[in-house]
Protein backbone atom coordinates (compact mmCIF):
# COMPACT_ATOMS: atom_id res chain seq x y z
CA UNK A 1 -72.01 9.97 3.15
CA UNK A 2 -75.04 11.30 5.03
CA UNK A 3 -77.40 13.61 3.29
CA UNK A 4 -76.36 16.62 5.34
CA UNK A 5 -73.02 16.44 4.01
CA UNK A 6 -74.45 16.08 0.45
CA UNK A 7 -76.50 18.85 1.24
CA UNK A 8 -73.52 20.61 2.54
CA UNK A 9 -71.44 19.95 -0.41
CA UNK A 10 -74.10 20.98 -2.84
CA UNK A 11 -74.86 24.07 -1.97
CA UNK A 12 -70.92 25.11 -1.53
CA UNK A 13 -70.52 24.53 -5.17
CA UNK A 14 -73.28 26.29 -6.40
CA UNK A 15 -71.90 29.27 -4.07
CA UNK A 16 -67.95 28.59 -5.28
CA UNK A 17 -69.78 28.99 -9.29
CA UNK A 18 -72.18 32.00 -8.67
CA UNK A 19 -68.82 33.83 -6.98
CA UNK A 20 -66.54 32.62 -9.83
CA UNK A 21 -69.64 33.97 -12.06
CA UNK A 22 -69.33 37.09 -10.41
CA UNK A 23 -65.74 37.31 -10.47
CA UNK A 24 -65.37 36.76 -14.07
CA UNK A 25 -68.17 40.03 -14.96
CA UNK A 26 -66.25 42.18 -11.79
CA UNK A 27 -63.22 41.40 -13.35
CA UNK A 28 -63.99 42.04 -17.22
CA UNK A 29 -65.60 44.98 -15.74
CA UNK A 30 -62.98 46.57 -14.09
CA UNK A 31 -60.93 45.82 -16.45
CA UNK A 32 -62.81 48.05 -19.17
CA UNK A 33 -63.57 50.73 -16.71
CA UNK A 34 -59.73 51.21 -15.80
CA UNK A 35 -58.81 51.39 -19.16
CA UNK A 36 -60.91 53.64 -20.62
CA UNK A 37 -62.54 56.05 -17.75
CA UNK A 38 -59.29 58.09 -18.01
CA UNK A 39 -59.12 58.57 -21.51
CA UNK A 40 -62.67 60.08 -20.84
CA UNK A 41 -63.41 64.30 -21.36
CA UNK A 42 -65.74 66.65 -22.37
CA UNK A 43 -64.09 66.95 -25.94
CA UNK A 44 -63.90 63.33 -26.06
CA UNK A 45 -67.70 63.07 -25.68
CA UNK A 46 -68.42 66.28 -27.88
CA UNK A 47 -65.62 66.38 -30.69
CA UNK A 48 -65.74 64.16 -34.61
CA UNK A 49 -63.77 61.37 -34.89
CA UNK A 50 -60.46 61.95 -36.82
CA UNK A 51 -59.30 58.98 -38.97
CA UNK A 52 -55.77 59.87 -39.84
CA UNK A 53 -54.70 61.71 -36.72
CA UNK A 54 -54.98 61.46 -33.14
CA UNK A 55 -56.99 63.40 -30.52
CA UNK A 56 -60.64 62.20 -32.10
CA UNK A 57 -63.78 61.59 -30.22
CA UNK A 58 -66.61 59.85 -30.53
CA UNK A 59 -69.16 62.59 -30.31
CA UNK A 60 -71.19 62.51 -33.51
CA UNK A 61 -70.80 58.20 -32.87
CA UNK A 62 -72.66 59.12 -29.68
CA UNK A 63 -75.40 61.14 -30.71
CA UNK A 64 -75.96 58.20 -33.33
CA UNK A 65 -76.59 55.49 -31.22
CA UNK A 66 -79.05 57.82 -28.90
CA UNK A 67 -81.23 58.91 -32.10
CA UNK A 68 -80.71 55.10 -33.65
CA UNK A 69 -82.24 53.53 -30.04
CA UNK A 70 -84.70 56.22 -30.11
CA UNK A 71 -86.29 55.53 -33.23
CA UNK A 72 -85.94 51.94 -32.64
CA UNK A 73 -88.07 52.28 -29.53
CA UNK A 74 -90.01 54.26 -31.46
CA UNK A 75 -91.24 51.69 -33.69
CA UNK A 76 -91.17 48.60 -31.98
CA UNK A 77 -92.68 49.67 -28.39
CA UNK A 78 -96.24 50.03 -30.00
CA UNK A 79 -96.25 47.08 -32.50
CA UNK A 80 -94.85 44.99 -29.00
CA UNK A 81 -96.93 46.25 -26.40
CA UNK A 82 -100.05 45.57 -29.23
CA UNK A 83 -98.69 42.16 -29.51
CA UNK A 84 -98.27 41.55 -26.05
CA UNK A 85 -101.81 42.35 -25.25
CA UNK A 86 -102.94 40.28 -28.06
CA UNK A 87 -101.18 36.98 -26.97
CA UNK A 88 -102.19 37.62 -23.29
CA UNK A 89 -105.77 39.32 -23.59
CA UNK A 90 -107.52 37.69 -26.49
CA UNK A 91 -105.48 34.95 -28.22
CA UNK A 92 -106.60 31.55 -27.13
CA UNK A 93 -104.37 28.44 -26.83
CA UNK A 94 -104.58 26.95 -30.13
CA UNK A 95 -102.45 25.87 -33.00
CA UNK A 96 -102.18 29.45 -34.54
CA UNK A 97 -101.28 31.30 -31.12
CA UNK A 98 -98.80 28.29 -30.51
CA UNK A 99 -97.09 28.73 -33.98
CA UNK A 100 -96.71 32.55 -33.47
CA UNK A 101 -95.14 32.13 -29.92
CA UNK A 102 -92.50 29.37 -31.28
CA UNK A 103 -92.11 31.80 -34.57
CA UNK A 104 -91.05 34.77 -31.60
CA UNK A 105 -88.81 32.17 -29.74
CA UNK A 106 -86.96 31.47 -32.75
CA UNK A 107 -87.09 35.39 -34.13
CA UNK A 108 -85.72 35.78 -30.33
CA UNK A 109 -82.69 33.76 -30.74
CA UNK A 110 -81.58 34.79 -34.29
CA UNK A 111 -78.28 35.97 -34.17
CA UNK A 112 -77.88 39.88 -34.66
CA UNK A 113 -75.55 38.98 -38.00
CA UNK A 114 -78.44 37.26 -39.63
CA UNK A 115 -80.44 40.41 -38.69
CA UNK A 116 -78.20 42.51 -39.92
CA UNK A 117 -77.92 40.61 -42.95
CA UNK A 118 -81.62 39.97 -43.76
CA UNK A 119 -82.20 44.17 -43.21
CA UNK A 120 -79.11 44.84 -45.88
CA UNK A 121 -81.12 42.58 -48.43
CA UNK A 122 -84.66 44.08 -47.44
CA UNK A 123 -84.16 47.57 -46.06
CA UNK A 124 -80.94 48.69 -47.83
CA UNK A 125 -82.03 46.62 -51.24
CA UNK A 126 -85.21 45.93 -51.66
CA UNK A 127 -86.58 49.33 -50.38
CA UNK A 128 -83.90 51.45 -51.72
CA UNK A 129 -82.84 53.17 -48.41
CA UNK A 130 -79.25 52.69 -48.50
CA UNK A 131 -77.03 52.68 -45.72
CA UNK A 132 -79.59 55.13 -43.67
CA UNK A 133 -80.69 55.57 -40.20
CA UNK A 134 -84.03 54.83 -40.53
CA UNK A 135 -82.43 51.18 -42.42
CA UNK A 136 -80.60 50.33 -39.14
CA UNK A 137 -83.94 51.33 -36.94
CA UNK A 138 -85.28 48.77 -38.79
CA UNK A 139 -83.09 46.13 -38.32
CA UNK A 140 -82.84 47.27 -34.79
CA UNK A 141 -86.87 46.69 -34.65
CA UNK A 142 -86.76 43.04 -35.95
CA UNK A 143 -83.92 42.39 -33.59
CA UNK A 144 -85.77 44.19 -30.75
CA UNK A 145 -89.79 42.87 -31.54
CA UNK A 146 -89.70 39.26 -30.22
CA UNK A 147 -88.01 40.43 -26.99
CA UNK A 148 -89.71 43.73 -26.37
CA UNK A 149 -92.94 41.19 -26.96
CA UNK A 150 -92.02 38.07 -24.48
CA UNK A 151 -91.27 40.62 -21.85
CA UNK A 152 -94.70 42.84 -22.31
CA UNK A 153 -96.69 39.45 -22.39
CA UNK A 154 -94.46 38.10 -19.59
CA UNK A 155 -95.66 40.93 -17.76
CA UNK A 156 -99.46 40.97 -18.42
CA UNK A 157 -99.95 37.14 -17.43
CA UNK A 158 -98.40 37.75 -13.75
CA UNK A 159 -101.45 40.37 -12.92
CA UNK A 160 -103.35 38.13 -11.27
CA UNK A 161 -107.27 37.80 -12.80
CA UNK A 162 -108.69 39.29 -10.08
CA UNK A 163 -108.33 42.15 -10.86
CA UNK A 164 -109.64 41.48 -14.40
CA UNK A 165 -112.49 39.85 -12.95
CA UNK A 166 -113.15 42.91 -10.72
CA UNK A 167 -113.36 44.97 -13.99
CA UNK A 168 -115.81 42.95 -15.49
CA UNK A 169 -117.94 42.99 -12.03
CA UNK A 170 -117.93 46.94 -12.69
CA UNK A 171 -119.68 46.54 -16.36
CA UNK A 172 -116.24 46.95 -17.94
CA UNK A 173 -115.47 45.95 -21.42
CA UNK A 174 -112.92 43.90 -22.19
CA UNK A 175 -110.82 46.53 -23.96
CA UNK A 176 -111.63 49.05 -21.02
CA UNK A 177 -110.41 46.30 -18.16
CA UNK A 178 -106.97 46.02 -20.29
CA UNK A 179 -106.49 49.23 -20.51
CA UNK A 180 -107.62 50.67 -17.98
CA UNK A 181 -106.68 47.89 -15.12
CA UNK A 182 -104.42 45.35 -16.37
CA UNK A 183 -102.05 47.60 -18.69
CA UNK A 184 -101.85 50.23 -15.48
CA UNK A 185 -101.04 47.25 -13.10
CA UNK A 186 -98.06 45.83 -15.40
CA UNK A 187 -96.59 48.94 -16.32
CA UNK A 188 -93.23 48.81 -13.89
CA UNK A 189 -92.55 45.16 -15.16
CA UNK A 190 -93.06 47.04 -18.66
CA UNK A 191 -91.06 49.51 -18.28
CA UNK A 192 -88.28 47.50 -16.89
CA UNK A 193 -88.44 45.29 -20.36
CA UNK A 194 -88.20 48.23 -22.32
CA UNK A 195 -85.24 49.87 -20.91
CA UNK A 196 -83.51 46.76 -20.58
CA UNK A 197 -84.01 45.96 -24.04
CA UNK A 198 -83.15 49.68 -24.91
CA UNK A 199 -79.80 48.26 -22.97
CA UNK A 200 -79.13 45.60 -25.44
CA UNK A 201 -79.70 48.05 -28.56
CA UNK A 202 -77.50 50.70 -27.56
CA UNK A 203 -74.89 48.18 -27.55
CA UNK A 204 -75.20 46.55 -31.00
CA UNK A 205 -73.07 46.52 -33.76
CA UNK A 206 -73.43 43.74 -36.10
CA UNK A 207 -76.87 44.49 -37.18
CA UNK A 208 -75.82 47.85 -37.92
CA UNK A 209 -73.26 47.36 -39.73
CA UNK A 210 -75.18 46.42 -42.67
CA UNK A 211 -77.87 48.96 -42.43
CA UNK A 212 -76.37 51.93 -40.97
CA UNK A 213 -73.21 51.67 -42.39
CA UNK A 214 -69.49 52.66 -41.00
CA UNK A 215 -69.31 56.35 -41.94
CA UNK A 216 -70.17 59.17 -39.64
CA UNK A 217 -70.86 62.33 -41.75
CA UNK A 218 -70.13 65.83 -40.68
CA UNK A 219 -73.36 67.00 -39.38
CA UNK A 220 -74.52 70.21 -38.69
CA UNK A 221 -75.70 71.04 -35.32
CA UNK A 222 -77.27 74.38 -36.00
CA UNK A 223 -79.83 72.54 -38.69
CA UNK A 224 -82.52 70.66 -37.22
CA UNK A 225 -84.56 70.41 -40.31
CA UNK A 226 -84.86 66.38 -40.93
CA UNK A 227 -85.01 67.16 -44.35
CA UNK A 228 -81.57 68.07 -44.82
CA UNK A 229 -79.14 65.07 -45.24
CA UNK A 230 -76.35 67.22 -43.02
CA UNK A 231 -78.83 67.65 -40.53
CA UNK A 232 -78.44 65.23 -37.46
CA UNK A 233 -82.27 64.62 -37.06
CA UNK A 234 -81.73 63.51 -41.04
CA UNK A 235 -82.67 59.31 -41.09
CA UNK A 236 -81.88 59.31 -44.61
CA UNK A 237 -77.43 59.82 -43.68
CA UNK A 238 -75.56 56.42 -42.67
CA UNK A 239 -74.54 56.66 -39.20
CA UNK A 240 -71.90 54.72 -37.58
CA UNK A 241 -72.72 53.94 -33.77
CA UNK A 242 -70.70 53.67 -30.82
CA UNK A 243 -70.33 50.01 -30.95
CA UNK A 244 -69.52 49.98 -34.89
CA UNK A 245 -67.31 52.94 -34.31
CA UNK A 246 -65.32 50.33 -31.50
CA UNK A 247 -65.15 47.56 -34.01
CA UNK A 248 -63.90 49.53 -37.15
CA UNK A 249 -61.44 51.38 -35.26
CA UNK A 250 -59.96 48.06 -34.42
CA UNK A 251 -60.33 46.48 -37.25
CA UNK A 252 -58.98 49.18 -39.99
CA UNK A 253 -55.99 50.26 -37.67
CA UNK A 254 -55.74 54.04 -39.63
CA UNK A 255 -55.63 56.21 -36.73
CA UNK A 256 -52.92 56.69 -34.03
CA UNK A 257 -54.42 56.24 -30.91
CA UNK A 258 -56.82 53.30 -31.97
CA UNK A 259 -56.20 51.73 -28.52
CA UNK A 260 -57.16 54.62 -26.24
CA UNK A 261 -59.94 55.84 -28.48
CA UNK A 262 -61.11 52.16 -28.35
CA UNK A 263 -60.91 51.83 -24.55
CA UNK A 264 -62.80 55.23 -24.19
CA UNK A 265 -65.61 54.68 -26.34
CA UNK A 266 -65.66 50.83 -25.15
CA UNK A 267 -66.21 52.60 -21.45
CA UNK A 268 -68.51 54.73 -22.46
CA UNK A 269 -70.70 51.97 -23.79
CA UNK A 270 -70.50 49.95 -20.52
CA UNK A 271 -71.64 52.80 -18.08
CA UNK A 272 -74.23 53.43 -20.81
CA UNK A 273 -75.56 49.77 -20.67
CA UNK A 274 -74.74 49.70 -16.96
CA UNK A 275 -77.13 52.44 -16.51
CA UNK A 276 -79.67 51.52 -18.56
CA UNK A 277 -80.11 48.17 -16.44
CA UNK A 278 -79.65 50.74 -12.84
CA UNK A 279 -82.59 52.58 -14.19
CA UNK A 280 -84.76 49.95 -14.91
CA UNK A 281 -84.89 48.97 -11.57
CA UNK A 282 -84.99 52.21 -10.13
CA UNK A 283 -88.46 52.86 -12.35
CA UNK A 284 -89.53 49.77 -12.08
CA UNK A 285 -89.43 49.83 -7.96
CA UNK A 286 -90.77 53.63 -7.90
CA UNK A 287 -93.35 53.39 -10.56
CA UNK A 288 -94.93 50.19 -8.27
CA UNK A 289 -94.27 51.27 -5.08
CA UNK A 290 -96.67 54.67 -7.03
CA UNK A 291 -98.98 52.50 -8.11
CA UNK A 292 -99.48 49.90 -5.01
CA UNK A 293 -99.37 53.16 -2.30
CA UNK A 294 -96.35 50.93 -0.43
């Protein structure tokens, strides 16, 4: 057998895997989509969840998982980004910079039970904050760090140090050539890691169920004072998210129509995540063809 028909052969596999690849998500997909796009309304999207009776929603579940990923982002996006610049701008390649970057690798690859688990023990425990809000933002934060990190670091060592140099050649600090050149020039790869990530959070449940718990409270809409434990800015109430909300429905089997609220909410989630990942590429292509004049 010649090496053109190796060649040949090769490359028709790969192609036969990345369609079967493809198939599979299109598939699962689809799947999800049909089922649970028409059990989608306005009152689905807006009303409480009923347990013992049918025609629920998943409204307050909704709102949870927006003000949980907010906060989230909220705490980790600063403590990352500083990190990221750290490892990239100023650490050195040593024994201490190579222990933190296998301690994020490992952090990376926990599994979101284990987070979960070590922010009940810590958060919920230790701390006293019950099942709360801010306890699942949190856990959401350790899960989120070593990411969020990777990708801003990822993303400062691919601007190429020219352009550092070219800040120094001006009488620029170091400080003033990160932020002021380097930061600037990696933003779109930035922002694409964060709203990816922001992707991943909005869709996690284990972690959250042993921080944030699996109640939803009746909150009041008209009372925006944080304060207030019925308010829905409070981060002191337990708040079951979208993705808990799926799994408990399933798992507890109390209300009627389990299976379409489950396929609703479950398609909900997916265009969520889907367009999450959409608009990461969107900003990432506008914000650097802004940035490079193309």
């Amino acid at each position: 057998m010649n090496a053109k028909r190796v060649d040949k052969i090769a490359t028709g596999v790969l192609y036969a895997i990345a369609a079967l690849v493809v198939i599979i998500l299109v598939a699962l997909l689809g799947y999800i989509l049909v089922q649970g796009v028409p059990e989608i309304s306005w009152h689905f999207l807006t009303s409480p969840a009923l347990s013992f009776e049918a025609g629920g929603g998943i409204g307050i579940q909704l709102f949870n998982s927006f003000y949980l990923l907010f906060l989230a982002l909220l705490i980790s996006l600063p403590i990352s980004l500083g990190a990221g610049i750290y490892l990239n701008e100023y650490a050195g390649q040593n024994t201490i910079t190579g222990l933190i970057r296998t301690t994020i690798e490992i952090l990376s690859s926990l599994p979101s039970v284990v987070v979960g688990l070590f922010g009940y023990l810590f958060f919920v425990v230790q701390f006293k904050l019950g099942f709360s809000i801010l306890s699942g933002a949190f856990a959401l934060t350790v899960f989120n760090l070593p990411i969020l990190t990777r990708s801003i670091e990822e993303a400062l060592a691919n601007i190429s140090d020219d352009q550092r140099e070219a800040g120094y050649a001006l009488g620029l600090s170091r400080w003033e050539t990160v932020t002021k050149i380097v930061v600037p020039a990696a933003l779109p790869s930035i922002i694409t890691g964060v709203v990816l990530s922001a992707g991943r959070i909005f869709g996690e449940a284990a972690a959250l169920i042993y921080t944030a718990g699996q109640s939803a409270p009746a909150l009041n809409f008209s009372d925006w004072n944080p304060f207030n434990i019925s308010s829905p800015l409070s981060p002191l109430r337990p708040a079951e998210t979208l993705a808990v909300h799926i799994w408990k429905i399933n798992s507890e089997g109390i209300m009627p129509d389990a299976k379409a609220v489950s396929a609703g909410a479950s398609a909900v989630l997916i265009i969520a995540v889907l367009l999450f990942n959409f608009l990461a590429r969107w900003l990432g292509k506008r914000l650097y063809k802004h940035l490079t004049a193309e």
